[in-house]
Protein backbone atom coordinates (compact mmCIF):
# COMPACT_ATOMS: atom_id res chain seq x y z
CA UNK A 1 -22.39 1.36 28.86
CA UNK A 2 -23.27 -1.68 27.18
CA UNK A 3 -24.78 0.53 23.88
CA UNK A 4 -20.96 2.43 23.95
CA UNK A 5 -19.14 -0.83 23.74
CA UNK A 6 -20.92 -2.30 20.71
CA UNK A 7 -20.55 0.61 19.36
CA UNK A 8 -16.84 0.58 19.68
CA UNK A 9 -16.47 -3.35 19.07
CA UNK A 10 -18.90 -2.33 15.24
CA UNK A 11 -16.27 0.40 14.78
CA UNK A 12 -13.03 -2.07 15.37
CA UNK A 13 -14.64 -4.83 12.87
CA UNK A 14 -15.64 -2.35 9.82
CA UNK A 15 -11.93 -0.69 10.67
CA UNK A 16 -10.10 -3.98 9.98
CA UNK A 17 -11.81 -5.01 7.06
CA UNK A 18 -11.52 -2.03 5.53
CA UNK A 19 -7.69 -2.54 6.34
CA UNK A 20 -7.80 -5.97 4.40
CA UNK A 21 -4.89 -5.90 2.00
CA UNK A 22 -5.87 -7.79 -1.48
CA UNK A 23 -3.69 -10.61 -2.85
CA UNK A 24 0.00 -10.41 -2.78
CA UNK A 25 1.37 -8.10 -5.91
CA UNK A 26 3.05 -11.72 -7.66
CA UNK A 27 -0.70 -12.57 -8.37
CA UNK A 28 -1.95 -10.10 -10.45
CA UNK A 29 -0.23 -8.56 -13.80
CA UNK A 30 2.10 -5.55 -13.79
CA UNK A 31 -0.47 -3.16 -15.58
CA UNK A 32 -2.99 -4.47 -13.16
CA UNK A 33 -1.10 -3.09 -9.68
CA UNK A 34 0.34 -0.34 -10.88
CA UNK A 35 -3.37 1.09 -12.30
CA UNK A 36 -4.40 0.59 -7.97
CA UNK A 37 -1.69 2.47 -7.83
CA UNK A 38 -2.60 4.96 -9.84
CA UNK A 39 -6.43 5.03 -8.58
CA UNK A 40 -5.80 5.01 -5.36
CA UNK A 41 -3.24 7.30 -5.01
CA UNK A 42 -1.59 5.61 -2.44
CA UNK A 43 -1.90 2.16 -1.19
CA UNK A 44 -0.84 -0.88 1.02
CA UNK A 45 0.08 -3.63 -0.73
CA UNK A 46 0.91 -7.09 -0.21
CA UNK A 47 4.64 -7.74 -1.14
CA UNK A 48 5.48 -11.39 -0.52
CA UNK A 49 5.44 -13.43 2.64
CA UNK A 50 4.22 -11.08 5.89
CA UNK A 51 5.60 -8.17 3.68
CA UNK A 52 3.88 -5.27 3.14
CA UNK A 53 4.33 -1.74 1.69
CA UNK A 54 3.09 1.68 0.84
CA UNK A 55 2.85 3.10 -2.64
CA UNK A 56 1.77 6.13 -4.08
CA UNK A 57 1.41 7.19 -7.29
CA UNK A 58 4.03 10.72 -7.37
CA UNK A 59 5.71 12.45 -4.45
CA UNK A 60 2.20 14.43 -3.77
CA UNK A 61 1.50 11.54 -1.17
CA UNK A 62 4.90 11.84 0.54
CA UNK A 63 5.17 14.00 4.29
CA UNK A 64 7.01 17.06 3.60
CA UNK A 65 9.98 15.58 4.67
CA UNK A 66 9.95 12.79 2.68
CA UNK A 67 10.53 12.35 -0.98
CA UNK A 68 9.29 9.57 -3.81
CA UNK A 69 11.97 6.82 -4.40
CA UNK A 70 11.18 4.53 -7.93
CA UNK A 71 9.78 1.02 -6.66
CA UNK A 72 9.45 -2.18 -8.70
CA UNK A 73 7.81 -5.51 -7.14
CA UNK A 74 7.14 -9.09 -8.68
CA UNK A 75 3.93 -9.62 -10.06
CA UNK A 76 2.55 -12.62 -12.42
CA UNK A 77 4.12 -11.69 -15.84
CA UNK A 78 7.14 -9.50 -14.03
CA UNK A 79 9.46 -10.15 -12.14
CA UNK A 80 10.33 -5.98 -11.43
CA UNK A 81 7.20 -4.10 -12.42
CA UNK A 82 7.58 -0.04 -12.01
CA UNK A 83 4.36 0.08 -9.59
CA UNK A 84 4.73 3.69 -9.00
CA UNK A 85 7.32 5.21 -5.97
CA UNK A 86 7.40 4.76 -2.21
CA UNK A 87 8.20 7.73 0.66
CA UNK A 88 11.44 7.86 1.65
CA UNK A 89 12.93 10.19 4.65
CA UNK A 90 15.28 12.42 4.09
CA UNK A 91 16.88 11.21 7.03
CA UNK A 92 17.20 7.47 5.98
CA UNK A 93 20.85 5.83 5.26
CA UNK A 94 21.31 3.83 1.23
């Protein structure tokens, strides 16, 4: 019992630091996020203050019911840098 919950208390610690978001997207240049964008495919990023958001790189990483919406954040020499689209649902209001 003892060997099952290290085993699960290794698996929650490697799990959250893989989670680790990097510095907020106003630190780093425009070119800069939207290439992790790009390499990654699709990734969490740090928006400002306790905000957070998913980007992807073209409407290939949305569900099926969702579809790619154009998404700009601040970074250091932009203040609305084209970082790639986020997933929108079909279902949401504007």
């Amino acid at each position: 019992m003892k060997c099952v919950l290290t085993g699960f208390v290794l698996a929650f610690v490697s799990t959250a630091a893989l989670a680790q978001v990097g510095p907020p997207t106003s630190q780093r240049p425009c070119s800069e996020n939207r290439q992790l964008v790009l390499k990654e495919g699709a990734v969490v990023l740090d928006t400002g203050p306790n905000t957070y958001a998913r980007f992807v790189k073209s409407g290939a990483q949305c569900l099926v019911d969702q579809f790619p919406e154009p998404a700009w954040v601040p970074s250091s020499n932009n203040p609305q840098c084209f970082i790639g689209y986020r997933c929108r649902d079909s279902s949401d209001e504007f």
